[in-house]
C-alpha atoms as a PDB file:
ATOM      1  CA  UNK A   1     -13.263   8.679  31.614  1.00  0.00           C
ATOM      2  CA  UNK A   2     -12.894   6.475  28.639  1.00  0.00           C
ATOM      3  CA  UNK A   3      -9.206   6.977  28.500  1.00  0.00           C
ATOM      4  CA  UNK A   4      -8.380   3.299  30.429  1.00  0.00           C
ATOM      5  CA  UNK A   5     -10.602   1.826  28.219  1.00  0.00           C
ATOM      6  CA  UNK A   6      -8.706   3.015  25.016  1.00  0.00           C
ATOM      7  CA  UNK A   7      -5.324   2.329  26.709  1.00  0.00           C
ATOM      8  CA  UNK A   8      -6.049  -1.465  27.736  1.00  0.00           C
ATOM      9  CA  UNK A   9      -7.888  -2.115  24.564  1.00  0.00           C
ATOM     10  CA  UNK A  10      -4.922  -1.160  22.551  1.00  0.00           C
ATOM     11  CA  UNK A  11      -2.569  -2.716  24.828  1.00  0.00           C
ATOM     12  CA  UNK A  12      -4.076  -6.370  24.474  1.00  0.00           C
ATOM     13  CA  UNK A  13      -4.288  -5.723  20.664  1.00  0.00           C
ATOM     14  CA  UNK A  14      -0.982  -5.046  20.019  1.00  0.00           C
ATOM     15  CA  UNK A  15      -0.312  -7.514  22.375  1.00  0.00           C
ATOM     16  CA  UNK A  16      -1.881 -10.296  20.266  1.00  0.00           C
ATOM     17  CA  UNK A  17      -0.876  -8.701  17.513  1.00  0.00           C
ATOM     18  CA  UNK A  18       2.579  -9.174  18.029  1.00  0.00           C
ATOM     19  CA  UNK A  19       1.855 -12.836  18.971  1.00  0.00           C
ATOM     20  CA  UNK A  20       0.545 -13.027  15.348  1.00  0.00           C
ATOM     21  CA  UNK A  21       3.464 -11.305  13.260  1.00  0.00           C
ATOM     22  CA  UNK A  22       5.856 -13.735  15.025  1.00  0.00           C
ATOM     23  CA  UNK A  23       3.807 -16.999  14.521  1.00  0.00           C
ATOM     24  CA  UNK A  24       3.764 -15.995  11.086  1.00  0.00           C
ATOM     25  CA  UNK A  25       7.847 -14.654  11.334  1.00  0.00           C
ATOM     26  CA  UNK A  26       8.478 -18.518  12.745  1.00  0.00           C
ATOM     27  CA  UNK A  27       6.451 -19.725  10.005  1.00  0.00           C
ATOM     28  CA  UNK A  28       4.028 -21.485  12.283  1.00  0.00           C
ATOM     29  CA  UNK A  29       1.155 -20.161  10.034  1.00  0.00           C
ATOM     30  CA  UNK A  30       1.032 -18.864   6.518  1.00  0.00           C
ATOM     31  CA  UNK A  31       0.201 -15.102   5.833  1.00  0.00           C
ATOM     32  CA  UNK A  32      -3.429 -15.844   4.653  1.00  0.00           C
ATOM     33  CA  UNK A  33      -3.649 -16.794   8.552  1.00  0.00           C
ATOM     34  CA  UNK A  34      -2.110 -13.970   9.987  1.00  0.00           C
ATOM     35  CA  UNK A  35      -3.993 -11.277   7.923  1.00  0.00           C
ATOM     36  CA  UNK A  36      -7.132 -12.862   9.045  1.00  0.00           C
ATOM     37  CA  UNK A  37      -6.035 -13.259  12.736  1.00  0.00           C
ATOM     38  CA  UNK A  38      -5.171  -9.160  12.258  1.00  0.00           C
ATOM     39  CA  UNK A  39      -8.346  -7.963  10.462  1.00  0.00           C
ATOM     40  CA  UNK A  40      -9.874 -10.484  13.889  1.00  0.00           C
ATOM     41  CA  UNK A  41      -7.971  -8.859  16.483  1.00  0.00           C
ATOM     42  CA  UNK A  42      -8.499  -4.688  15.003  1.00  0.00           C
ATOM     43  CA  UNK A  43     -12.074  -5.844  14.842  1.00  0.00           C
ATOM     44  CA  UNK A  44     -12.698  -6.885  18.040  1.00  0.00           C
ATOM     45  CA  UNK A  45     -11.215  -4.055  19.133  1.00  0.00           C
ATOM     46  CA  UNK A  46     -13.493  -1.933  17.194  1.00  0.00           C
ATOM     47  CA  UNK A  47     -16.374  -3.503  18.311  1.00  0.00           C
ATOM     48  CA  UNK A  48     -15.222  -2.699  22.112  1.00  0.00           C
ATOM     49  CA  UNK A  49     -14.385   0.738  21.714  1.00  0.00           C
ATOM     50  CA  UNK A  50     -17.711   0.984  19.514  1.00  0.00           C
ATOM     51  CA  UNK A  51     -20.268  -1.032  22.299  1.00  0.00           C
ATOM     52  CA  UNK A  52     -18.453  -0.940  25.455  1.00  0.00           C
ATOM     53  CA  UNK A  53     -17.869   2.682  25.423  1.00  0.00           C
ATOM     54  CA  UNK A  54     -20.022   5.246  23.269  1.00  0.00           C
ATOM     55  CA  UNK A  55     -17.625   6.256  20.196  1.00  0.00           C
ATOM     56  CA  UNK A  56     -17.738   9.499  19.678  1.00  0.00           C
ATOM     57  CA  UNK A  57     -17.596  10.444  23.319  1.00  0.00           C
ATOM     58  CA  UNK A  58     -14.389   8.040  23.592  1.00  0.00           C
ATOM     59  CA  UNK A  59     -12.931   9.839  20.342  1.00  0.00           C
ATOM     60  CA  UNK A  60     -13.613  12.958  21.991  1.00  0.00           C
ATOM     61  CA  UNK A  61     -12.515  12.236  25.615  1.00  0.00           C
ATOM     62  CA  UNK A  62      -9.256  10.615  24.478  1.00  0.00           C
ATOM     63  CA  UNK A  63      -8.188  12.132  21.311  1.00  0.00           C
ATOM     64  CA  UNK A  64      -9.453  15.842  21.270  1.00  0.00           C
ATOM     65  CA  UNK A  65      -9.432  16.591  25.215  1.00  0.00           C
ATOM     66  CA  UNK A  66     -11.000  19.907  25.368  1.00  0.00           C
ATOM     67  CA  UNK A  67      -9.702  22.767  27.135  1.00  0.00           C
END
């Protein structure tokens, strides 16, 4: 149930992720920048996974799958 939620959260994260390591790779930003843009990006993912959907029922729907 929770499983597209996980997938597209992680998708536009490491989407904008990447977008971060190579702004800082073409030295359009420094690496103070880009750590902060990370720790940004992995939080607001957090927060989705943790208020959007409830956590330990996402956890358990998408990593431990019963049966």
């Amino acid at each position: 149930m929770y499983f597209p939620l996980v997938i597209s959260v992680v998708l536009v994260a490491l989407w904008l992720a990447g977008g971060i390591v190579y702004g800082w790779w073409k030295r359009f930003y420094g690496w103070f920048v880009a750590l902060g843009s990370l720790g940004a990006v992995g939080g607001a993912a957090l927060l989705v996974i943790l208020f959007v959907g409830p956590y330990w029922k996402v956890i358990y729907d998408t990593v431990i799958q019963p049966g």
